[in-house]
N, C-alpha and C. Protein backbone atom coordinates (compact mmCIF):
# COMPACT_ATOMS: atom_id res chain seq x y z
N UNK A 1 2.06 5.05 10.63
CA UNK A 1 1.59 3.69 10.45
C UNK A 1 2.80 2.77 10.28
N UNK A 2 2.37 1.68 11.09
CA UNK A 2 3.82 0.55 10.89
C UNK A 2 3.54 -0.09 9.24
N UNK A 3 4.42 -0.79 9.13
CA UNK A 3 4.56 -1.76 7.61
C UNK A 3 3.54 -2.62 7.70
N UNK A 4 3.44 -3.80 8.71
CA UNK A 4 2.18 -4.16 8.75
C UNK A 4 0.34 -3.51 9.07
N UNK A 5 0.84 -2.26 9.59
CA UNK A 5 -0.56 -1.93 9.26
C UNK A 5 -0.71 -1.28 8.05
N UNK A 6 -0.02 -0.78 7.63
CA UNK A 6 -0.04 -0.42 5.90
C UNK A 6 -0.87 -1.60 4.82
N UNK A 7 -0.09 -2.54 5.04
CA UNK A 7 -0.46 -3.90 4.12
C UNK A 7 -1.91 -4.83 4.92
N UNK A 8 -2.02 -4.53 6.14
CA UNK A 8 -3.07 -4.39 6.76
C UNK A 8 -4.44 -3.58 5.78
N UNK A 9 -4.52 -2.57 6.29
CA UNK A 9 -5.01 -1.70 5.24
C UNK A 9 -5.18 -1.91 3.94
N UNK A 10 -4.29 -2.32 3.06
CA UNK A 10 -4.43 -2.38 1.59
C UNK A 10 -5.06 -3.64 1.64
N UNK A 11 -4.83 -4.78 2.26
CA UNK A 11 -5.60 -5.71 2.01
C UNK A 11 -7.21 -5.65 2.28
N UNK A 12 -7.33 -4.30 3.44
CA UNK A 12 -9.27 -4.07 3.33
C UNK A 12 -9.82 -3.05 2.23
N UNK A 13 -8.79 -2.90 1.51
CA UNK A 13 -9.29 -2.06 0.25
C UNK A 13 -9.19 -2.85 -0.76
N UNK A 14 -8.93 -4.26 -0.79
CA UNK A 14 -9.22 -4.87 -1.58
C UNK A 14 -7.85 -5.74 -2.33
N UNK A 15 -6.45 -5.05 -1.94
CA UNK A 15 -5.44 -6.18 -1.89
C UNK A 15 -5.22 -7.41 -2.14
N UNK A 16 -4.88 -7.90 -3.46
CA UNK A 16 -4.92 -9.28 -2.95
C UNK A 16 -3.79 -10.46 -3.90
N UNK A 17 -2.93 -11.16 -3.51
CA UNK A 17 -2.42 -11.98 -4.23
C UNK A 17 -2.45 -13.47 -4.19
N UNK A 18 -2.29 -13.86 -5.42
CA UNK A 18 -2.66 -15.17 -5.56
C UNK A 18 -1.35 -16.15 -5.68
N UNK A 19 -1.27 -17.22 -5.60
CA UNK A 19 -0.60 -18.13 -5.27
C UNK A 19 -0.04 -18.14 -6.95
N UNK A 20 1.31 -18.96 -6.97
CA UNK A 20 2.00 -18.77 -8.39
C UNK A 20 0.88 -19.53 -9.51
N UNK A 21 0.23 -20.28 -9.37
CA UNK A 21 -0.56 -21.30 -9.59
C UNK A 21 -2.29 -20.87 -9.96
N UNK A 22 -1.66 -19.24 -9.18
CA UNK A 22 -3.09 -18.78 -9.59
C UNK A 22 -4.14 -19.19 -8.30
N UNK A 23 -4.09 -19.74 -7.44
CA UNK A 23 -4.86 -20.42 -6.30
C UNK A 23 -4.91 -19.48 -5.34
N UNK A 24 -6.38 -19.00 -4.72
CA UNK A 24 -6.90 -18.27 -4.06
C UNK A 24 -5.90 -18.19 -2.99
N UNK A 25 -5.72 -17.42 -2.12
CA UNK A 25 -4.95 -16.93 -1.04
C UNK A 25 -5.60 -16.17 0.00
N UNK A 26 -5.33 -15.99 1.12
CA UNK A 26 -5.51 -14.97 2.14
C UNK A 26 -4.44 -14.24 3.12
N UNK A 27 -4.63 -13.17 3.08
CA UNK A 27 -3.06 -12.36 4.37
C UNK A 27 -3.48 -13.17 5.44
N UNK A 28 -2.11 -13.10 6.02
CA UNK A 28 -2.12 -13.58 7.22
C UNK A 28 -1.19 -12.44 8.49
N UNK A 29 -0.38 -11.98 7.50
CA UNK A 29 0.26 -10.40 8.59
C UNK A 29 1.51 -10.51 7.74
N UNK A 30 2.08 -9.50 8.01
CA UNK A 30 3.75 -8.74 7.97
C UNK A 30 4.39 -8.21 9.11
N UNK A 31 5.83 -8.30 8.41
CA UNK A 31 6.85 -7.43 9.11
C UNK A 31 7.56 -6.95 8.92
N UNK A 32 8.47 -6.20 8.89
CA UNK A 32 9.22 -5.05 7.61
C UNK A 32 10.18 -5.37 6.57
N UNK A 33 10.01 -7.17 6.62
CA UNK A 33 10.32 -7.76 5.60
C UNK A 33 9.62 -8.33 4.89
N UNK A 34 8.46 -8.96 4.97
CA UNK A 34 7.57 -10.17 4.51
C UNK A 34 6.29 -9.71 5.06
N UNK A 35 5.23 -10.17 3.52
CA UNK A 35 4.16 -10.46 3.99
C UNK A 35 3.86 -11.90 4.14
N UNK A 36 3.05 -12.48 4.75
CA UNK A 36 2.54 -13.80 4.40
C UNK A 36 1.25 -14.18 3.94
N UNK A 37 1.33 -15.18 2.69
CA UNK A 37 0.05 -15.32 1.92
C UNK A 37 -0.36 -16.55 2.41
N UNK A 38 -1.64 -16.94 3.21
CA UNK A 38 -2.20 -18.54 2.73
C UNK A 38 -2.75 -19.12 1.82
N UNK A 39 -2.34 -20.17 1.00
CA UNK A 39 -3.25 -20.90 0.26
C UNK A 39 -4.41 -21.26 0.73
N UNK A 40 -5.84 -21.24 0.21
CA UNK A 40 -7.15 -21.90 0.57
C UNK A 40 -6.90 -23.23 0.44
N UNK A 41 -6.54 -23.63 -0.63
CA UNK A 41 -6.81 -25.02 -0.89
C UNK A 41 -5.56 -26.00 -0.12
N UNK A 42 -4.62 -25.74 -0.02
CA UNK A 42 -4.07 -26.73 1.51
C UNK A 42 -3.18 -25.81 2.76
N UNK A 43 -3.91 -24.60 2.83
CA UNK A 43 -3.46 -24.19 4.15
C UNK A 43 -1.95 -23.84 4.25
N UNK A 44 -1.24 -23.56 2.80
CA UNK A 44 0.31 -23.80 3.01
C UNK A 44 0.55 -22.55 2.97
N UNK A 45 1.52 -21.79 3.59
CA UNK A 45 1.84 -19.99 3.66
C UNK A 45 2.92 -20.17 2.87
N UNK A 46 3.14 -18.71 2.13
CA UNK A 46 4.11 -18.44 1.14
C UNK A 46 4.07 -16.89 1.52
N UNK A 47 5.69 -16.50 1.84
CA UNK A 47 6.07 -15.31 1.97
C UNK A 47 6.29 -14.14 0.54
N UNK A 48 5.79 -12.84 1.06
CA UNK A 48 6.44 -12.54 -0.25
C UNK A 48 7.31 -10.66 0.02
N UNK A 49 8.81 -10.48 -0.37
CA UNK A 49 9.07 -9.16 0.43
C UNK A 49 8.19 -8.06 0.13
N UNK A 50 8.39 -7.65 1.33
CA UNK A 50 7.23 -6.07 0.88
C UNK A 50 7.91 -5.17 -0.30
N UNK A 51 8.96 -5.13 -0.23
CA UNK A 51 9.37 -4.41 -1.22
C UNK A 51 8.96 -5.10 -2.94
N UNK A 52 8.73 -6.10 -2.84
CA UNK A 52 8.14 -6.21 -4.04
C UNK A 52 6.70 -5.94 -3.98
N UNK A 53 5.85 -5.46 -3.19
CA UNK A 53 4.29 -5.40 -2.65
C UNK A 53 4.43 -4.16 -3.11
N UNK A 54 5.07 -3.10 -2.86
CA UNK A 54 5.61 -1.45 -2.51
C UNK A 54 5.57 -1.15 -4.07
N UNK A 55 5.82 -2.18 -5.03
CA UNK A 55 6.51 -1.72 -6.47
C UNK A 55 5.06 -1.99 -7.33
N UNK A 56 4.10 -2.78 -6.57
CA UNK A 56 2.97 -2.92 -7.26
C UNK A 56 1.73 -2.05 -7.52
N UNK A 57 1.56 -1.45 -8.49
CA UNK A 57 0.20 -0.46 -8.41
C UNK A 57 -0.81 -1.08 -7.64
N UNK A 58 -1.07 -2.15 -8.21
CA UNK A 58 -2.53 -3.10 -7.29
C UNK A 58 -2.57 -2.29 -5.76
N UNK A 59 -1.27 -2.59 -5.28
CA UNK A 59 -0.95 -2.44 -3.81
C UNK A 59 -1.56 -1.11 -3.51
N UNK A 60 -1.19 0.20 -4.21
CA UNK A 60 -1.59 1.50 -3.80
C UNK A 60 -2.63 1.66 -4.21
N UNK A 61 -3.01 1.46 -5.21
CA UNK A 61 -4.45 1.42 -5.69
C UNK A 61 -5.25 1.28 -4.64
N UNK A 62 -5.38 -0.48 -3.69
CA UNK A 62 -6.51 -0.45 -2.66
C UNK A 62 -5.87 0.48 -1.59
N UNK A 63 -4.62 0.65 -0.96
CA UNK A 63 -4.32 1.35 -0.09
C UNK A 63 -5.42 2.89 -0.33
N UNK A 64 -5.02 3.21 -1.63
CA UNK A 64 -5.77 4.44 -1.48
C UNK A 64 -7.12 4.32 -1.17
N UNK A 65 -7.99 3.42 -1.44
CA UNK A 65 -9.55 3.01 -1.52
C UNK A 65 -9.28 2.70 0.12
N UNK A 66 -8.76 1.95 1.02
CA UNK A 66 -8.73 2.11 2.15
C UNK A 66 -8.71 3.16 3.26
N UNK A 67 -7.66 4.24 2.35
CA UNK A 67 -7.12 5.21 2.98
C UNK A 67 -8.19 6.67 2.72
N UNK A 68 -9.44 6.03 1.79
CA UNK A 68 -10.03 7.38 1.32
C UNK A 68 -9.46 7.85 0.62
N UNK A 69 -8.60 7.92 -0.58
CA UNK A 69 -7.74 8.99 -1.33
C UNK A 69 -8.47 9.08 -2.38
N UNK A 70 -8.89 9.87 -2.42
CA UNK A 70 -9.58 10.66 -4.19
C UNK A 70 -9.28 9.38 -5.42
N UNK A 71 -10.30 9.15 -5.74
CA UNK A 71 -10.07 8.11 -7.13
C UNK A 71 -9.89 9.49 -8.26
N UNK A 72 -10.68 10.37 -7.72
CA UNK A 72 -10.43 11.62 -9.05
C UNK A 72 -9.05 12.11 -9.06
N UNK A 73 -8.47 12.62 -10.09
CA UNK A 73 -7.19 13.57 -10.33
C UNK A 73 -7.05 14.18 -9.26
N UNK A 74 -6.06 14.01 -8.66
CA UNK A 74 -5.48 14.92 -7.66
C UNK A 74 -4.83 16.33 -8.29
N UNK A 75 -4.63 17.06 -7.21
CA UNK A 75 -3.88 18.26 -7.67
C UNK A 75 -2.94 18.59 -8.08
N UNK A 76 -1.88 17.06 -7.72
CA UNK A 76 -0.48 17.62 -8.18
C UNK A 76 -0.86 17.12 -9.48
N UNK A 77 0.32 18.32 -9.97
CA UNK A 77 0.75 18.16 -11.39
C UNK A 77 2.23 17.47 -11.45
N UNK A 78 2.35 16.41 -12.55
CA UNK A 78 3.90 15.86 -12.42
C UNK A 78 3.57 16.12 -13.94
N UNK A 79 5.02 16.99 -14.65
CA UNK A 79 4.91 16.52 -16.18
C UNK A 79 3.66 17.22 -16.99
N UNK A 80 3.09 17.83 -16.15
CA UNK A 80 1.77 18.33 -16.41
C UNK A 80 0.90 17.49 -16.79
N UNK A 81 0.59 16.49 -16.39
CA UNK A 81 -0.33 15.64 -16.66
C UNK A 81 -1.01 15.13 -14.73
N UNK A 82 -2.34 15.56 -14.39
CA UNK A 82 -2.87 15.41 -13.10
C UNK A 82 -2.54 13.78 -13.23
N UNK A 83 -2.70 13.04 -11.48
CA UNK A 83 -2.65 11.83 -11.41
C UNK A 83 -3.56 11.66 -10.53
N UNK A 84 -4.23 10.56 -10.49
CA UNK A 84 -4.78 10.01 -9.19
C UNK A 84 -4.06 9.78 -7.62
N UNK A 85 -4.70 10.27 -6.94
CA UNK A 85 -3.67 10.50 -5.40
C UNK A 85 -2.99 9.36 -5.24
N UNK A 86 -3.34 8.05 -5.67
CA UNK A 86 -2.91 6.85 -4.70
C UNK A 86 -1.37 6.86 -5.76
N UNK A 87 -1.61 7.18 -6.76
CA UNK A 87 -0.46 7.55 -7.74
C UNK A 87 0.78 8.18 -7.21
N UNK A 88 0.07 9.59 -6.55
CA UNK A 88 0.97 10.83 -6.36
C UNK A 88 1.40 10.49 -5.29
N UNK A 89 0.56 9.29 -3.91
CA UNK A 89 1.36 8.72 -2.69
C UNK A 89 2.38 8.05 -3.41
N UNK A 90 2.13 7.16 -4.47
CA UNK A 90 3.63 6.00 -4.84
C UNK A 90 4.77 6.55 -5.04
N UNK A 91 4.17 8.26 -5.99
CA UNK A 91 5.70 8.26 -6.74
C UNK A 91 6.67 9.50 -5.17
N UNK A 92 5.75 9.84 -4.15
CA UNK A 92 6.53 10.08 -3.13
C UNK A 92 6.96 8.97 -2.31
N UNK A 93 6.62 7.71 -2.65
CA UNK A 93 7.25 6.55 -1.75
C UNK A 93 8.39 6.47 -2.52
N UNK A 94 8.54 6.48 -4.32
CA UNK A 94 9.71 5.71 -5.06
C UNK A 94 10.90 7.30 -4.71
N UNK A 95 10.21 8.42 -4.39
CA UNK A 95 11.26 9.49 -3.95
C UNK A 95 11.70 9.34 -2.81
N UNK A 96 10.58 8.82 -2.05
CA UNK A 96 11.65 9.06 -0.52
C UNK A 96 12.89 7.84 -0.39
N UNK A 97 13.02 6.41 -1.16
CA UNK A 97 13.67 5.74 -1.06
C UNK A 97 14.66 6.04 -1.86
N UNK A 98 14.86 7.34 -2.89
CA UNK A 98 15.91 7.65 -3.94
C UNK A 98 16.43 8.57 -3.12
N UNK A 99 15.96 8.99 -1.91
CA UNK A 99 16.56 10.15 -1.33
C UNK A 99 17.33 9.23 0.00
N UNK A 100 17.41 7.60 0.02
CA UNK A 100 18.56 6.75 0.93
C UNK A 100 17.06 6.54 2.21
N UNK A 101 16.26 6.92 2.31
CA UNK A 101 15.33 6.88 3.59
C UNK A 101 14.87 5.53 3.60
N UNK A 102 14.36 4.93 4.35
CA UNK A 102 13.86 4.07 4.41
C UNK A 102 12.47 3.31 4.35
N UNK A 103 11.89 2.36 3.85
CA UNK A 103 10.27 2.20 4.13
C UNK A 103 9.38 2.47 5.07
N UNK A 104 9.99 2.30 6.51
CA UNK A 104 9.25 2.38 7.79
C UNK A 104 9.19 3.91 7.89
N UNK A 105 10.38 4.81 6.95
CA UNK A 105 10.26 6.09 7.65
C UNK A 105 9.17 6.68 6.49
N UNK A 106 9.05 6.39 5.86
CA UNK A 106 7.42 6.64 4.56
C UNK A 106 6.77 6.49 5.73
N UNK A 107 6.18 5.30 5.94
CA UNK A 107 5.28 5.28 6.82
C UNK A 107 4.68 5.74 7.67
N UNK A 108 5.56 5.43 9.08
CA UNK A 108 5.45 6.25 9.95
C UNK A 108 4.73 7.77 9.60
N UNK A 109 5.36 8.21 8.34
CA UNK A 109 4.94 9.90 8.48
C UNK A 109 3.20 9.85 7.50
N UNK A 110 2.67 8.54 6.97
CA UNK A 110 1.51 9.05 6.34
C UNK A 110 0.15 9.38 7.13
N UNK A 111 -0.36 9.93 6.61
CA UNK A 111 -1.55 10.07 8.09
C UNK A 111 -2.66 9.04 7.44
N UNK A 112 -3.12 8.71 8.30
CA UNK A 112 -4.41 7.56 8.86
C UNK A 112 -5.41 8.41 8.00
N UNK A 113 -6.61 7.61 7.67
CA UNK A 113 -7.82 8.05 7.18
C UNK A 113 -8.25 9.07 8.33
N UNK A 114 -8.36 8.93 9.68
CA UNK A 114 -8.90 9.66 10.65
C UNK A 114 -8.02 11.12 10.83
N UNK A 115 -6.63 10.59 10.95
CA UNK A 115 -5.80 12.24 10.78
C UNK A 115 -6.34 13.34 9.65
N UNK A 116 -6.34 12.50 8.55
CA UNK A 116 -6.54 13.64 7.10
C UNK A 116 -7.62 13.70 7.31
N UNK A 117 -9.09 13.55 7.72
CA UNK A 117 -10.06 13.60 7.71
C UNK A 117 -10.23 14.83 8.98
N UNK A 118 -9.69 14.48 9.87
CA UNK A 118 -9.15 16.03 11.12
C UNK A 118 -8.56 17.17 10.45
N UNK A 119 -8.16 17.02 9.48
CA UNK A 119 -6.97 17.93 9.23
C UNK A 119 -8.26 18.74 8.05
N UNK A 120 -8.85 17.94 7.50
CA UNK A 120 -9.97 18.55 6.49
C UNK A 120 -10.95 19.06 7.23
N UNK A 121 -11.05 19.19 8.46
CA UNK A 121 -12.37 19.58 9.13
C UNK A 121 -11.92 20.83 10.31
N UNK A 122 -10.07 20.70 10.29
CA UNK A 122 -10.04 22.01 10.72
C UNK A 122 -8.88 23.06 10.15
């Protein structure tokens, strides 16, 4: 998956940020720098980097509700304490960028609701 369909995605699971002001907003798209937010109330766009999107639970939270990921405890254990999957996707996003990789290359490698859903059926 590219960066914008990622944030694509999280925004149909429910994604959403508001203007500094607190004033309703809507996506308008990304690119492997920026998302862009519109204001409702005068139509004005405000960018914001993905990498600050990436650092937000909100963000994985709907990703996972988009992506189908178990709201229940997942299997891994970190610390011995189970986490919720959309959890156990973040803290392999905050590893793969401690390991020098890059955002697009997270991506690229997660599978689609339709892959993991193939992959569970064979």
């Amino acid at each position: 998956m590219t960066i914008e369909e990622v944030l694509k995605k999280a925004t149909e699971g429910g994604y959403h940020i508001y203007g500094s002001d607190g004033m309703d907003t809507y996506y308008e798209g990304a690119s492997n720098e920026y998302s862009a937010w519109t204001r409702k109330d005068n139509e004005s766009t405000f960018v914001i980097a993905v990498e600050e999107t990436f650092l937000d639970p909100a963000f994985w939270q709907a990703l996972g509700k988009a992506m189908g990921w178990s709201e229940e405890k997942a299997s891994v254990v970190i610390y011995r304490v189970k986490e919720p999957e959309w959890q156990s996707y973040w803290h392999r996003f905050i590893d793969h960028l401690a390991e020098g990789k890059t955002l697009e290359s997270f991506f690229e490698r997660l599978p689609s609701p339709e892959e993991k859903e193939h992959a569970r059926n064979h």
